[in-house]
Every structure is written in C-alpha cells, then in structure tokens.
Protein backbone atom coordinates (compact mmCIF):
# COMPACT_ATOMS: atom_id res chain seq x y z
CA UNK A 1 9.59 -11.33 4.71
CA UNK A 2 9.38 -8.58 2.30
CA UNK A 3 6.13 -7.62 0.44
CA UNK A 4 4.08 -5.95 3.30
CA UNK A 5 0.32 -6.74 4.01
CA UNK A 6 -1.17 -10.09 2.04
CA UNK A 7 -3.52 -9.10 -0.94
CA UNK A 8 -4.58 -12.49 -0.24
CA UNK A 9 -4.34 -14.89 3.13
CA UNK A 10 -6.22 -17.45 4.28
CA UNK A 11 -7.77 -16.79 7.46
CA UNK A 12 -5.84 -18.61 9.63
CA UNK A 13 -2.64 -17.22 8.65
CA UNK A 14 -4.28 -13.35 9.12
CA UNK A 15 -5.69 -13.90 12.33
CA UNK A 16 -2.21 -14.96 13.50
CA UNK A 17 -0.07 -12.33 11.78
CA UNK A 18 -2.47 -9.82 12.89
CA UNK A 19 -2.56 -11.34 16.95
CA UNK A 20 1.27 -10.87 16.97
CA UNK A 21 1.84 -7.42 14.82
CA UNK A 22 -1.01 -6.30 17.18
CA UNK A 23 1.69 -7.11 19.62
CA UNK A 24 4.74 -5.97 18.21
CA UNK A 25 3.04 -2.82 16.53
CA UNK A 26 3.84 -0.59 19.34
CA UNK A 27 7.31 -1.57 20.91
CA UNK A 28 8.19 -1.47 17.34
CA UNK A 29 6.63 2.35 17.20
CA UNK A 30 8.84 2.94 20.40
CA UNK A 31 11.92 2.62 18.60
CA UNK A 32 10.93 3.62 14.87
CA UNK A 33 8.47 6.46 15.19
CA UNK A 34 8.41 6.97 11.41
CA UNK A 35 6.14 6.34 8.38
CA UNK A 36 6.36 2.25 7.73
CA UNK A 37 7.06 1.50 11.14
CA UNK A 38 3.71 -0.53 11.07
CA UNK A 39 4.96 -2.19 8.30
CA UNK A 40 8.01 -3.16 9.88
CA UNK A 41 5.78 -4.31 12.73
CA UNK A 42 4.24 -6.63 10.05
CA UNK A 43 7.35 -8.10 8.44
CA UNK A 44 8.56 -8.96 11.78
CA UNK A 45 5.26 -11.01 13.18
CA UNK A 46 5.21 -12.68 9.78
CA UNK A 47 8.78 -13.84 10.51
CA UNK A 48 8.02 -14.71 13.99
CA UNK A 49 5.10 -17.08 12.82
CA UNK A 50 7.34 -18.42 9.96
CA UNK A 51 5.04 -17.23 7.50
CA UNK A 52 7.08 -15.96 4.45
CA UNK A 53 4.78 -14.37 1.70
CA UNK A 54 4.67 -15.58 -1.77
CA UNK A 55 4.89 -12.16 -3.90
CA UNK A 56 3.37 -12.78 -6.82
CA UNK A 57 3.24 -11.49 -10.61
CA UNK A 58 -0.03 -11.22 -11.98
CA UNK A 59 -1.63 -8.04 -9.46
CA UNK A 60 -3.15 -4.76 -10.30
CA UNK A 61 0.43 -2.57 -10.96
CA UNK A 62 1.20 -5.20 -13.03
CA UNK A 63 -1.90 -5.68 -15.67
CA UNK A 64 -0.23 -4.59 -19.11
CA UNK A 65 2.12 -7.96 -18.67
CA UNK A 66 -1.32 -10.09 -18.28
CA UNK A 67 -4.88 -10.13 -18.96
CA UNK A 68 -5.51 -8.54 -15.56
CA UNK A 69 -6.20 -9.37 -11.62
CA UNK A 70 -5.51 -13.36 -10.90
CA UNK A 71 -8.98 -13.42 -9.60
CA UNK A 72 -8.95 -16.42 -11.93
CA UNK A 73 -6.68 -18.34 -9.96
CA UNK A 74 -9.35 -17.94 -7.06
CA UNK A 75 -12.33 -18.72 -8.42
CA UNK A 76 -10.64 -22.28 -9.72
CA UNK A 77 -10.66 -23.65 -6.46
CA UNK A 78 -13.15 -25.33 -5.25
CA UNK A 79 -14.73 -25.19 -1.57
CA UNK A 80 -13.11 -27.66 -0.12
CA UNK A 81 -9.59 -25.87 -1.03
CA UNK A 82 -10.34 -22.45 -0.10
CA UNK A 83 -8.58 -22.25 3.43
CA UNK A 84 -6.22 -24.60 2.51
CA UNK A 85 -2.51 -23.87 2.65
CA UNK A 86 -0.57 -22.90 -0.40
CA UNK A 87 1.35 -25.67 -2.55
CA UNK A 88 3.19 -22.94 -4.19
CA UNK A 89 6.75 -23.79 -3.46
CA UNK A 90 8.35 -21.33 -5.94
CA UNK A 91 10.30 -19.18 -2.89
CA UNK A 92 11.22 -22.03 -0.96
C-alpha cells in the first residue's frame, strides 16, 4: 500500500480510507511520533479496507516523459462512469 494520499479517488473509497485513518491516525502517533507517521496511518487504513492504490505514470513530477497531467484520462469518461470503480488491473 505504498504511494501515500490518492491524487485521485472516487468518493466512496476516500470517505472510507479517511473514516478509518481518522481512526488509526492517533494510536499510530502513539507509537511513531515522527514526521510521516500520518502517512503511515494512511497506508495502514488503506490496507485494512483492501484498497491498494494504483500508482500511476503520467503525474506532474513526471511531465517531460508525456505531454503533461492525465487530466485527459478524466475528462474521457462519461457521467455515468465517474464514481465507478477502476478496471485497471495492471497491479493485481
């Protein structure tokens, strides 16, 4: 569950992660009082919801290897796809 924070979720899967690390955020402060301990918190309510992040390529670090953001990607989908769950099965 590596990759921190989602650039992009739907809101389903945020409003879970974020219940739980809201949860685990501070007993995970208890015992790691140091910078990325939030972080950690993250990792490990992702985990606990089974919901592994898909790191992808094509974001802002990386623009000299594309033709920029993947906004592109977004704005091909129409309504009725927006919240819907990933078919990306590249990590699996």
């Amino acid at each position: 569950y590596p990759g921190g924070p989602p650039y992009m979720a739907t809101g389903r899967d945020m409003f879970a992660i974020v219940q739980t690390w809201c949860e685990l955020v501070p007993r995970v402060h208890h015992v790691y009082e140091h910078l990325l301990g939030e972080m950690y918190g993250w990792s490990l309510a992702a985990a606990h919801l089974n919901l592994p992040h898909v790191l992808a390529r094509f974001m802002v670090s990386a623009v000299e290897i594309t033709d920029g953001e993947g906004w592109p990607l977004i704005d091909a989908l129409g309504d009725d796809e927006i919240c819907d769950y990933s078919t990306l099965r590249e990590k699996e």
